[in-house]
C-alpha atoms as a PDB file:
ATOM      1  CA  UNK A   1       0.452 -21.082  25.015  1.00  0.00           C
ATOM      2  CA  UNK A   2       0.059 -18.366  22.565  1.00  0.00           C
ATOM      3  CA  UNK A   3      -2.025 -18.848  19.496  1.00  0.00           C
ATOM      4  CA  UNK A   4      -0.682 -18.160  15.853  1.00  0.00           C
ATOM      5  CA  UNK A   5      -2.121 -15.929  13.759  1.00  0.00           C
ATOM      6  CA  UNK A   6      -1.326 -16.901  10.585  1.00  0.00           C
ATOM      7  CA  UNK A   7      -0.232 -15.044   7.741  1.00  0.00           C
ATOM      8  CA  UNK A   8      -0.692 -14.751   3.990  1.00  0.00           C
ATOM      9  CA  UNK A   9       1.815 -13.516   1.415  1.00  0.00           C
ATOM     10  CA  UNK A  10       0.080  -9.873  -0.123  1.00  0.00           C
ATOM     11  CA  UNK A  11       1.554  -8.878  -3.132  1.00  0.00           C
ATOM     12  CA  UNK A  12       1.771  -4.966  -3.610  1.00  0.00           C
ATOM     13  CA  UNK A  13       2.548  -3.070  -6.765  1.00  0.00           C
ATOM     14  CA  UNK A  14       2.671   0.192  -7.982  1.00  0.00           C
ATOM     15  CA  UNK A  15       3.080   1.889 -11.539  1.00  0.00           C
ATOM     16  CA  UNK A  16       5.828   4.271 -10.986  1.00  0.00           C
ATOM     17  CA  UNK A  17       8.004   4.522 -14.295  1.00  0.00           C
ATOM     18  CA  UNK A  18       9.869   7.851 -13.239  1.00  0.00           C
ATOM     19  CA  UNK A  19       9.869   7.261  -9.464  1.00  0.00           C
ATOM     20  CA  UNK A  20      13.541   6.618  -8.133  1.00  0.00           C
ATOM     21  CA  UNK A  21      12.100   5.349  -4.823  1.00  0.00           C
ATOM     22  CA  UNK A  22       8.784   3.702  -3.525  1.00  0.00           C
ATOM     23  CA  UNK A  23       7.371   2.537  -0.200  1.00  0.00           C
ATOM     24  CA  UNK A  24       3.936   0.873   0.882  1.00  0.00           C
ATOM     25  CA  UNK A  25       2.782   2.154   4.358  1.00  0.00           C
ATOM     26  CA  UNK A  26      -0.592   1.267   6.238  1.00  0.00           C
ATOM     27  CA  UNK A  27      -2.248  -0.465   8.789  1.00  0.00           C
ATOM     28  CA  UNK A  28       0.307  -3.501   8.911  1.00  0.00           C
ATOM     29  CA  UNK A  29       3.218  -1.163   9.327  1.00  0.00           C
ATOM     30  CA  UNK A  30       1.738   1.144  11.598  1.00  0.00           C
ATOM     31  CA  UNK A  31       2.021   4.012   8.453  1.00  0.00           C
ATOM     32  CA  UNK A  32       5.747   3.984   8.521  1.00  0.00           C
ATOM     33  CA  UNK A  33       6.182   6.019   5.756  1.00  0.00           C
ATOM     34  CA  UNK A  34       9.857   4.160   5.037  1.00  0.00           C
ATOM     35  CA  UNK A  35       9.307   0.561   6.839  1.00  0.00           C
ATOM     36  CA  UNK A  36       8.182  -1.423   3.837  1.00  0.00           C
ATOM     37  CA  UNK A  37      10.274  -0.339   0.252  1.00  0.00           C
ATOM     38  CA  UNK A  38       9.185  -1.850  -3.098  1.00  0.00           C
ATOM     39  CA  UNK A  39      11.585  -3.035  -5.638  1.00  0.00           C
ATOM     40  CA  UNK A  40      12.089  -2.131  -8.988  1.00  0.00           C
ATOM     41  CA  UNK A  41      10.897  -4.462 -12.204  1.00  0.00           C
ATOM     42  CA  UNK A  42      10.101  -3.718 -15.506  1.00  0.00           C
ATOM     43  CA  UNK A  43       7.993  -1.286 -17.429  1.00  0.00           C
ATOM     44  CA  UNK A  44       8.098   0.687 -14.016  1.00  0.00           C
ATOM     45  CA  UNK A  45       6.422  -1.816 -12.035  1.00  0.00           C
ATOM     46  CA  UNK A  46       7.600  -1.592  -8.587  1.00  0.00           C
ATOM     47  CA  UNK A  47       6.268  -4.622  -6.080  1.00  0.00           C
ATOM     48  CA  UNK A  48       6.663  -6.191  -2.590  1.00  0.00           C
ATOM     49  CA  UNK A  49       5.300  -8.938  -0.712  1.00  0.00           C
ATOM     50  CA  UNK A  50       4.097  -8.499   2.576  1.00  0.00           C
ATOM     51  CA  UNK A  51       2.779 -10.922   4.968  1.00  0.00           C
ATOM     52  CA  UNK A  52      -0.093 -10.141   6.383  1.00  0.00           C
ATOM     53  CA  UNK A  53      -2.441 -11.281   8.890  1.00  0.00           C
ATOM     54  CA  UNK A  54      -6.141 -12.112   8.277  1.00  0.00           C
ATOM     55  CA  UNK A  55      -8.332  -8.678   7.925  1.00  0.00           C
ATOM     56  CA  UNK A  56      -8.993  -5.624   6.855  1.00  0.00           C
ATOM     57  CA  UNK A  57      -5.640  -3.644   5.482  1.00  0.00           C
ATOM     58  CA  UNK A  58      -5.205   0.016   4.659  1.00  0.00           C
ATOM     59  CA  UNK A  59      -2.547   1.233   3.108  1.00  0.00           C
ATOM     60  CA  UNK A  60      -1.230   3.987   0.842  1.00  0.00           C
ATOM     61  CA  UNK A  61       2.055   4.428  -1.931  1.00  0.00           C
ATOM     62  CA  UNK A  62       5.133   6.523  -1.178  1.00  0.00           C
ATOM     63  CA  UNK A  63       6.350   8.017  -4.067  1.00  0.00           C
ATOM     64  CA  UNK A  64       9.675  10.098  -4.287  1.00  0.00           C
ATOM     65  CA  UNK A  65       8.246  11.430  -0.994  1.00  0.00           C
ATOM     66  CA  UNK A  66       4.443  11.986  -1.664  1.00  0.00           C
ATOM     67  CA  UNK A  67       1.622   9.937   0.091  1.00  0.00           C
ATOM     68  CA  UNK A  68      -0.612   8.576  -2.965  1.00  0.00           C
ATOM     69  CA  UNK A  69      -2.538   5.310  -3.700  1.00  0.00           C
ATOM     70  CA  UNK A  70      -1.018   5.469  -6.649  1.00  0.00           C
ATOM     71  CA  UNK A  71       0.904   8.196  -8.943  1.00  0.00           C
ATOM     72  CA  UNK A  72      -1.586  10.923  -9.879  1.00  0.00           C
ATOM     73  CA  UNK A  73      -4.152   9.742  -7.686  1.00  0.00           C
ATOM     74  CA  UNK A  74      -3.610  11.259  -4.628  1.00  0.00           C
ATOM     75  CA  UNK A  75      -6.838  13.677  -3.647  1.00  0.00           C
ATOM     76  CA  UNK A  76     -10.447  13.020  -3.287  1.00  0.00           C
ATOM     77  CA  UNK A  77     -12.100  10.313  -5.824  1.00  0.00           C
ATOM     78  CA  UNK A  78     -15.059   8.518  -6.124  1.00  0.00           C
ATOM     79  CA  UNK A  79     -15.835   4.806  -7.442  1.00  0.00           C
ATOM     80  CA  UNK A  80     -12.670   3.486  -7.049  1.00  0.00           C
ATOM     81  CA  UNK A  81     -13.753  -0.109  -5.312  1.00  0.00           C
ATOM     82  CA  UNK A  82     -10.619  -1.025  -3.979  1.00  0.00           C
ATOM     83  CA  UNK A  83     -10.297   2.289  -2.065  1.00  0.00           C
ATOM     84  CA  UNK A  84     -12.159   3.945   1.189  1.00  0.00           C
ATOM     85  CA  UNK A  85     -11.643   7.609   2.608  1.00  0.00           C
ATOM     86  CA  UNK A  86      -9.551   8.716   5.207  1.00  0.00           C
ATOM     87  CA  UNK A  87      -9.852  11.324   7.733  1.00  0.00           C
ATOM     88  CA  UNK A  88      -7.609  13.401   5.854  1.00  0.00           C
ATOM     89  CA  UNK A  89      -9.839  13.761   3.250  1.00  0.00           C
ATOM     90  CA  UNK A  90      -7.838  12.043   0.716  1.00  0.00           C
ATOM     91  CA  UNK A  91      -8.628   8.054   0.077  1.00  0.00           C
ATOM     92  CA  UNK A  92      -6.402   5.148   0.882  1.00  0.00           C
ATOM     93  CA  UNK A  93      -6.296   1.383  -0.932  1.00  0.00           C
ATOM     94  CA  UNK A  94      -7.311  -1.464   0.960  1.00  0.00           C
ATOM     95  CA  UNK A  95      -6.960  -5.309   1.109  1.00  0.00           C
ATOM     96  CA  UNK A  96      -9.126  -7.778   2.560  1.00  0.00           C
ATOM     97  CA  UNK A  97      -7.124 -10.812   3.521  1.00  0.00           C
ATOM     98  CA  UNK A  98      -8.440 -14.364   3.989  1.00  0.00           C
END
């Protein structure tokens, strides 16, 4: 009998006032750049939830079309703790589930 992983409800949100479309792709999607849309809320708030199994997630916003982990942030930064490089040279976000 297979074992169940279990999995854990991840919220994801993004500041995006002007944006008329946004996406979350990563590790749990296999970077499907359109798999995983986030919804519209207030103040330009855009969020999803995302179940998600126990580990180490990377993941990065889609924007109107641009890769970003978050409007305006999109090329090489440093102390950002809840972000790690890429091989692209750009950094991605990350979430450590439980």
């Amino acid at each position: 009998m297979k074992a169940s992983t279990k999995t854990t409800s991840t919220p994801f949100t993004c500041h995006a006032p002007d944006a008329s479309q946004v996406f979350v792709s990563g590790t749990f999607n296999d970077w499907s750049p359109d798999a995983t849309p986030l919804k519209p809320g207030s103040r330009g708030k855009w969020s999803v939830k995302v179940a998600l199994a126990p580990g180490h997630h990377e993941y990065k916003f889609i924007v109107d079309g641009v890769w970003c982990c978050e409007p305006g942030c999109d090329g090489p930064h440093t102390g950002c703790m809840g972000c790690v490089p890429n091989a692209f040279g750009t950094m991605n976000r990350f979430v450590e589930v439980k």
